[in-house]
C-alpha atoms as a PDB file:
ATOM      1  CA  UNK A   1      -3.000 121.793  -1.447  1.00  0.00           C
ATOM      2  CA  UNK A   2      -0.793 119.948   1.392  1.00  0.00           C
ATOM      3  CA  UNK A   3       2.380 119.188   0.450  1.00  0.00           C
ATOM      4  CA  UNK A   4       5.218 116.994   2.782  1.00  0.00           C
ATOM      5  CA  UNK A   5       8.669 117.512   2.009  1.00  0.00           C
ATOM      6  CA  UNK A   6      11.803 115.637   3.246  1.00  0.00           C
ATOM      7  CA  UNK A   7      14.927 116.260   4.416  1.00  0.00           C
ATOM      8  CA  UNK A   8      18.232 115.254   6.043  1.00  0.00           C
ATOM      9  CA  UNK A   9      19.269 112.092   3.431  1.00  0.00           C
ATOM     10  CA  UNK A  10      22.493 111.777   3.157  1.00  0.00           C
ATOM     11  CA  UNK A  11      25.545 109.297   2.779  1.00  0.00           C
ATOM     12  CA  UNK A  12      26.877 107.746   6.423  1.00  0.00           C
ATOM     13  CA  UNK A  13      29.058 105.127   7.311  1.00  0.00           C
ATOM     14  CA  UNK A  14      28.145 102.202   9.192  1.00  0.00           C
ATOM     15  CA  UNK A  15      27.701 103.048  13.174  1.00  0.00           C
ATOM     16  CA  UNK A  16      26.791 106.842  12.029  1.00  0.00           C
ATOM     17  CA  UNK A  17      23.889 108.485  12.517  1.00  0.00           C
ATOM     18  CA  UNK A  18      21.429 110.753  10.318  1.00  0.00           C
ATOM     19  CA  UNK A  19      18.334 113.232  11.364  1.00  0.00           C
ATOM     20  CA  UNK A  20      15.513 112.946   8.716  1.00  0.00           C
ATOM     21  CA  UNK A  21      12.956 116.130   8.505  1.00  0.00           C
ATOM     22  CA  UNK A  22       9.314 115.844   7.161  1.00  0.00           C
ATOM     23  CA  UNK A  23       7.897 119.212   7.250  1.00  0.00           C
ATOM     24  CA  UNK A  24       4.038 120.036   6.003  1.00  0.00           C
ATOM     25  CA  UNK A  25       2.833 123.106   4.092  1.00  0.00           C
ATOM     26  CA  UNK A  26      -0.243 124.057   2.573  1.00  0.00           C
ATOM     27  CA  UNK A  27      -3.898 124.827   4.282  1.00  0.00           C
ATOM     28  CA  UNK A  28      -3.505 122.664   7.194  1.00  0.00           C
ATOM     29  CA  UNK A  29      -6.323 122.232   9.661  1.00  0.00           C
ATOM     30  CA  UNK A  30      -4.714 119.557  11.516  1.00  0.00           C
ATOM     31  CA  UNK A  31      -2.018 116.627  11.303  1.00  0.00           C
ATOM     32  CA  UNK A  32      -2.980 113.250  12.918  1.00  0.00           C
ATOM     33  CA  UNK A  33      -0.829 109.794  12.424  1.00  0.00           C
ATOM     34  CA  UNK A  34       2.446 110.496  10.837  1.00  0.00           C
ATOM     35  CA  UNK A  35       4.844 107.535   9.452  1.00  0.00           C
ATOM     36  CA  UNK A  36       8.070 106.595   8.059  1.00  0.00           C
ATOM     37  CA  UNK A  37       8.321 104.502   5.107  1.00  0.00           C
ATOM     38  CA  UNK A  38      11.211 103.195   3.426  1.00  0.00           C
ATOM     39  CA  UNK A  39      12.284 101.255  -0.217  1.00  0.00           C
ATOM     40  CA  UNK A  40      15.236  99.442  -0.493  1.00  0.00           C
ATOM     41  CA  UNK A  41      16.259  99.002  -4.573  1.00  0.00           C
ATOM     42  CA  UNK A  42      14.489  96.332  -5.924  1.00  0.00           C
ATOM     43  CA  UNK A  43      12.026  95.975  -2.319  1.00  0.00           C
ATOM     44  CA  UNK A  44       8.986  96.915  -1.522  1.00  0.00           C
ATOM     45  CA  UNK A  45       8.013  99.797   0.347  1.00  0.00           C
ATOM     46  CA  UNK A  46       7.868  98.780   4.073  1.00  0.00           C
ATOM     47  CA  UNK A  47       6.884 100.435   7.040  1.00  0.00           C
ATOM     48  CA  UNK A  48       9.954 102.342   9.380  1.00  0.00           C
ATOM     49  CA  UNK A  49       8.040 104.207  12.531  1.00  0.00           C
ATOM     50  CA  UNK A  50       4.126 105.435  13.329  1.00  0.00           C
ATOM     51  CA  UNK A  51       3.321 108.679  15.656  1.00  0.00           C
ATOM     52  CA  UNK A  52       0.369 109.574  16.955  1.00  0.00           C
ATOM     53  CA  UNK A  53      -1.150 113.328  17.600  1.00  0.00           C
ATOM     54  CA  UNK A  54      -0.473 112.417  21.004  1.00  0.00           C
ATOM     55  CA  UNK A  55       3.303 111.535  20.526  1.00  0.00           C
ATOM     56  CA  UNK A  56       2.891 107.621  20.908  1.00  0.00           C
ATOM     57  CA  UNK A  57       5.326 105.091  18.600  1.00  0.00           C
ATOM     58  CA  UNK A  58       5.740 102.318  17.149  1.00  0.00           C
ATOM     59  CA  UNK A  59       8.946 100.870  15.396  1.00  0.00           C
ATOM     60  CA  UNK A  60       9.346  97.917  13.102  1.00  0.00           C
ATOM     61  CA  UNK A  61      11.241  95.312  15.040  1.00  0.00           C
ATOM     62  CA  UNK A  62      14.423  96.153  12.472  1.00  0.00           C
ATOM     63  CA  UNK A  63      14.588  99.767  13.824  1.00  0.00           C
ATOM     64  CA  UNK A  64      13.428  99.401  17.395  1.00  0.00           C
ATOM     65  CA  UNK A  65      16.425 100.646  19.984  1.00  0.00           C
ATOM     66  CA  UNK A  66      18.198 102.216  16.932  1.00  0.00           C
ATOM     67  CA  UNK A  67      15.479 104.646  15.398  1.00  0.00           C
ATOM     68  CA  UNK A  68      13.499 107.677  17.366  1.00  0.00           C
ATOM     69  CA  UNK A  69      10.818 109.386  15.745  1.00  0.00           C
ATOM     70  CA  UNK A  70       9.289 112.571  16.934  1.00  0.00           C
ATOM     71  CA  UNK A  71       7.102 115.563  16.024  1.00  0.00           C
ATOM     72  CA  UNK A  72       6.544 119.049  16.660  1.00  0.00           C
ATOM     73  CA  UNK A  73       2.919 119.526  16.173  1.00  0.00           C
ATOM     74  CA  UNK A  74       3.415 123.746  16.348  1.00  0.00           C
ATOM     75  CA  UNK A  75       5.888 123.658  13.443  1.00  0.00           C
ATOM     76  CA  UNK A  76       3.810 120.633  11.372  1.00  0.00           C
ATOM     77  CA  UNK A  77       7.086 118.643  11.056  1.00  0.00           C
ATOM     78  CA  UNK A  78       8.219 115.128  12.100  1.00  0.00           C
ATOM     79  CA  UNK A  79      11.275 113.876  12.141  1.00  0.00           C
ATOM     80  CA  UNK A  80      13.255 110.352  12.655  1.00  0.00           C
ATOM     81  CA  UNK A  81      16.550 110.198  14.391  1.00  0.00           C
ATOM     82  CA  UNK A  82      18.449 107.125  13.289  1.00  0.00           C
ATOM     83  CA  UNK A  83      21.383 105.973  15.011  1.00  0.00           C
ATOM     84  CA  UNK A  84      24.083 102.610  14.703  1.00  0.00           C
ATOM     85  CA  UNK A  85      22.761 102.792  11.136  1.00  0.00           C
ATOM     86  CA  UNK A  86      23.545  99.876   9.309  1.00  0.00           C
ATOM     87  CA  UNK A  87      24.035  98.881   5.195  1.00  0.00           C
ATOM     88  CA  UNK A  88      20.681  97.250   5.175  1.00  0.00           C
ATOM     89  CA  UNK A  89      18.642 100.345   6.144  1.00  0.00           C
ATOM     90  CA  UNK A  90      20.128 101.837   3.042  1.00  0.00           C
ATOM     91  CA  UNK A  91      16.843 103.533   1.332  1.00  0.00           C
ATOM     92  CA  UNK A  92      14.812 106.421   0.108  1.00  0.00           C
ATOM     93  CA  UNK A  93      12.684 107.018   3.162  1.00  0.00           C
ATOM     94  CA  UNK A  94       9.403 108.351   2.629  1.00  0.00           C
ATOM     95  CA  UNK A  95       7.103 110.785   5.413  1.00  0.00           C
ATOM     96  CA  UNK A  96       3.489 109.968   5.039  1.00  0.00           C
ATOM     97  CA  UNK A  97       0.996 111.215   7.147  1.00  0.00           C
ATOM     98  CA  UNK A  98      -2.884 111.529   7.306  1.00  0.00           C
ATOM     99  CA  UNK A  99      -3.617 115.504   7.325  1.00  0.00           C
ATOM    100  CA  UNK A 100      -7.208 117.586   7.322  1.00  0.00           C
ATOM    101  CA  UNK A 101      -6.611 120.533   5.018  1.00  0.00           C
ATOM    102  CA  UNK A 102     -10.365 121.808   4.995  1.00  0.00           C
ATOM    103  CA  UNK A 103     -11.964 118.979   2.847  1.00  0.00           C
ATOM    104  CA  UNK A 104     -11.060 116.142   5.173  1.00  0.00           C
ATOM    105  CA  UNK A 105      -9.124 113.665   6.344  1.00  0.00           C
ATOM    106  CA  UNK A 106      -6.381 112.704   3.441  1.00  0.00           C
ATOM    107  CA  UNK A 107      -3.261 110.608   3.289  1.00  0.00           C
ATOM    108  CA  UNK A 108      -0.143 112.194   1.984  1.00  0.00           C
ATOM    109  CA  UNK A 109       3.089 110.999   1.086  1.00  0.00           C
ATOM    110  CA  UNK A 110       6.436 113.082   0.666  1.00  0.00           C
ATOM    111  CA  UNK A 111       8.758 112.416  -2.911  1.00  0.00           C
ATOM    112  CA  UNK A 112      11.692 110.407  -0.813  1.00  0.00           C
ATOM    113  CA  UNK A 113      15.002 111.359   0.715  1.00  0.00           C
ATOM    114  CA  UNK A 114      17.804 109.066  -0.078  1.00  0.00           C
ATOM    115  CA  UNK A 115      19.927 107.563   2.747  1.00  0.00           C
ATOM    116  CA  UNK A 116      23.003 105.609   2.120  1.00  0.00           C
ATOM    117  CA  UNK A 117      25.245 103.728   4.198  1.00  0.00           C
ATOM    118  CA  UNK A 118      28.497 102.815   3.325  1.00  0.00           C
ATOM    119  CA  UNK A 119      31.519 102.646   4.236  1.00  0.00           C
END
């Protein structure tokens, strides 16, 4: 069983920054895409940040220049830096990622951390 757990949520004020941690456990043969998710109250679930095995991104346009996702593919973790954080990207963010553990290829998703900003 493959389990992703976040970390780093927290409550910032506008301008701050925050470090988010998605770390994998469990039989893992090996990770490939890893993503970002996030769900505003009362929003759907939309897409933050993609990485690829090979350490490639993508950013939705309302993150690009601000957000930096990365991985460390010896340690199965990823993580997203967020800087100049803003009210609106208030959320519980959500690590997904699609992850062999001996009986194929299967998508996983973390339970959420919560970030808040506010001033």
């Amino acid at each position: 069983q493959v389990q992703l757990v976040e970390s780093g949520g927290g409550l910032v004020q506008p301008g701050g920054s925050l470090r988010l941690s998605c770390a994998a456990s469990g039989s893992i043969i090996q990770i490939y895409t890893m993503r970002w998710f996030r769900q505003a109250p009362g929003k759907q679930r939309e897409w933050v940040a993609t990485i690829s095995t090979e350490g490639g991104s993508n950013y939705a346009d309302s993150v690009k220049g601000r957000f930096t996702i990365s991985r460390d593919n010896a340690k199965n973790a990823m993580y997203l830096q967020m800087a100049s954080l803003k009210p609106e990207d208030t959320a519980v963010y959500y690590c997904n990622a699609f992850i062999n553990g001996g009986s194929g290829v299967r998508e996983g998703w973390g339970q959420g951390t919560q970030v808040t900003v506010s001033s």
